[in-house]
C-alpha atoms as a PDB file:
ATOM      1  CA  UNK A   1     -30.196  -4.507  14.442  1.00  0.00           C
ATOM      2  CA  UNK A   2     -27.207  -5.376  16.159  1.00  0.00           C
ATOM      3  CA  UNK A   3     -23.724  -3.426  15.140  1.00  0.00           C
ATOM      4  CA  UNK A   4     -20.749  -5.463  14.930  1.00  0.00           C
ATOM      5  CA  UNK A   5     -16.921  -5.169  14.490  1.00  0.00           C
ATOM      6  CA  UNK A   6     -14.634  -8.058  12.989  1.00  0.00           C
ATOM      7  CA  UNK A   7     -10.667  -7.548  13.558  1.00  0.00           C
ATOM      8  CA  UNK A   8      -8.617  -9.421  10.759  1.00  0.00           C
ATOM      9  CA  UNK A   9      -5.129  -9.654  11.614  1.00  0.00           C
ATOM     10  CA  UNK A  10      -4.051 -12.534   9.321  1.00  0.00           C
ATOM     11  CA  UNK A  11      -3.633 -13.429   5.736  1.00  0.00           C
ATOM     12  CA  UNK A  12      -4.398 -16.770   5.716  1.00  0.00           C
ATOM     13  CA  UNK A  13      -6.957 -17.217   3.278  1.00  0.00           C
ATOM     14  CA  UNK A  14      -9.250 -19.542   4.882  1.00  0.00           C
ATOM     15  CA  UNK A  15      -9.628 -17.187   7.796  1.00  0.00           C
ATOM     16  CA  UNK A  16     -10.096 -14.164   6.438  1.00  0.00           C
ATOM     17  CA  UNK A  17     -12.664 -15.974   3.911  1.00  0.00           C
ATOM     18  CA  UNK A  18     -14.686 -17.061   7.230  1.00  0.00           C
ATOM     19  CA  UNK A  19     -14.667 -13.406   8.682  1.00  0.00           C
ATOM     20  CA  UNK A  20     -15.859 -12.280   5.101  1.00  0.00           C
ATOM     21  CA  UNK A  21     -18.412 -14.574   4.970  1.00  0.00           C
ATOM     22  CA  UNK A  22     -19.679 -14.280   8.560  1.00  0.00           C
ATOM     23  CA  UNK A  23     -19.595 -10.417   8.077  1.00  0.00           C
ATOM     24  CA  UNK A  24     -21.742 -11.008   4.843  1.00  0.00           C
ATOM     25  CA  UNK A  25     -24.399 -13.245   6.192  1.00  0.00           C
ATOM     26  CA  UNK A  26     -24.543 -10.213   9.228  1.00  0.00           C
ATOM     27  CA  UNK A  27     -25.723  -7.444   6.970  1.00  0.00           C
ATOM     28  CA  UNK A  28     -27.681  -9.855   4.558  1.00  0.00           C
ATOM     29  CA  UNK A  29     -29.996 -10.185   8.245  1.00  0.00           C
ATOM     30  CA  UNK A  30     -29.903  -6.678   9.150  1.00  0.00           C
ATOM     31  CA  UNK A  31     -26.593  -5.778  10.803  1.00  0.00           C
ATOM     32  CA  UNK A  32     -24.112  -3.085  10.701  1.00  0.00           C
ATOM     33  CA  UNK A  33     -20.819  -4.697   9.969  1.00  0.00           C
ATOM     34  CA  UNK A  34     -17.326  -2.672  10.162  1.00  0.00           C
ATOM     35  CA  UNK A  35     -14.299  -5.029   9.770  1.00  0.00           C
ATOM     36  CA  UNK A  36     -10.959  -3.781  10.805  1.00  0.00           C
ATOM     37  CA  UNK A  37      -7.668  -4.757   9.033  1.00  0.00           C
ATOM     38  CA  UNK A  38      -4.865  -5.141  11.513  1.00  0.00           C
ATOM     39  CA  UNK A  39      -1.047  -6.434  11.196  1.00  0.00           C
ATOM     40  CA  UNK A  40      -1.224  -9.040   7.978  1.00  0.00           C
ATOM     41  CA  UNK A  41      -4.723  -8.632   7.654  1.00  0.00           C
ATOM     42  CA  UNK A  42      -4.336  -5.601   5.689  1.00  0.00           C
ATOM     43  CA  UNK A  43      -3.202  -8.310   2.814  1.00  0.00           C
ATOM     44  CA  UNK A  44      -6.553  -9.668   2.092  1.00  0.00           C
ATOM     45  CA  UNK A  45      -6.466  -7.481  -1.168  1.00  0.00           C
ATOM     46  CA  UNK A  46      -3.767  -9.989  -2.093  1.00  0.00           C
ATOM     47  CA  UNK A  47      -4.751 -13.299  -1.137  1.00  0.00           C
ATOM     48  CA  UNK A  48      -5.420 -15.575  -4.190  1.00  0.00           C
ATOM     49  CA  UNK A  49      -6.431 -19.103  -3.653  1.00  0.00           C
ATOM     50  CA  UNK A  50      -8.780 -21.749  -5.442  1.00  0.00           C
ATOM     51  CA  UNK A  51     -10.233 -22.881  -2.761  1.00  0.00           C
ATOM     52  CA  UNK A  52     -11.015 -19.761  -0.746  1.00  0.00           C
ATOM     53  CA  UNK A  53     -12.165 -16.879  -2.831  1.00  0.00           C
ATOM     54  CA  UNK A  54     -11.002 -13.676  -0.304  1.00  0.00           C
ATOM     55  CA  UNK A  55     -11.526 -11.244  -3.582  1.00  0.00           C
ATOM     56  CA  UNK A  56     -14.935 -12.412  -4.191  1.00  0.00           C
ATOM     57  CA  UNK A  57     -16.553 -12.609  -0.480  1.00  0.00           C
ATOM     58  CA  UNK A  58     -14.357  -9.245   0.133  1.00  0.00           C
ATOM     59  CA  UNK A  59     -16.205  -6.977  -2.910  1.00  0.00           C
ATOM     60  CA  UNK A  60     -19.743  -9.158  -2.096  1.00  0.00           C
ATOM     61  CA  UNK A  61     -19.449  -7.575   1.823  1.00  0.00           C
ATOM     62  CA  UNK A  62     -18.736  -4.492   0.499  1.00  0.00           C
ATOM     63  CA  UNK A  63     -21.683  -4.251  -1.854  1.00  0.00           C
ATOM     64  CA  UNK A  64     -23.785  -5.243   0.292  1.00  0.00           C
ATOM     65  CA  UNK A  65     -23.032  -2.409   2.394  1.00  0.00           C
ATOM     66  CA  UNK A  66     -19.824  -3.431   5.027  1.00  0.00           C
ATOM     67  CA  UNK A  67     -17.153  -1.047   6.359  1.00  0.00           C
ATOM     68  CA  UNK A  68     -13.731  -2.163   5.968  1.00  0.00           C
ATOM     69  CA  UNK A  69     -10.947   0.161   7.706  1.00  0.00           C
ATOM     70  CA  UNK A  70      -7.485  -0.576   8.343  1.00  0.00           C
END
């Protein structure tokens, strides 16, 4: 098990739905994931778009067990 730290620092959906999803697919194989909201990326909570669902892949990480600080 590896232990690894993702910095968000934007609100641009697309990217913080990548860093989600990368983070989610780390735990889901055995990893210890803490992300760390920095500078915009303490928005993600607001993020809405069709495309890129930031709300959902945000509350699946954290369910499955992620670390979010900011």
């Amino acid at each position: 098990m590896s232990k690894i730290g993702i910095v968000i620092n934007t609100n641009e959906p697309e990217s913080a739905w990548n860093a989600f999803r990368f983070g989610l697919t780390a735990i889901l194989e055995g990893h210890e994931v803490k992300v760390f909201l920095m500078s915009k990326g303490v928005e993600v909570g607001e993020i809405k778009h069709e495309t890129f669902d930031v709300e959902k892949v945000t509350r699946d990480f954290i369910d499955a067990g992620g670390h979010i600080m900011a």
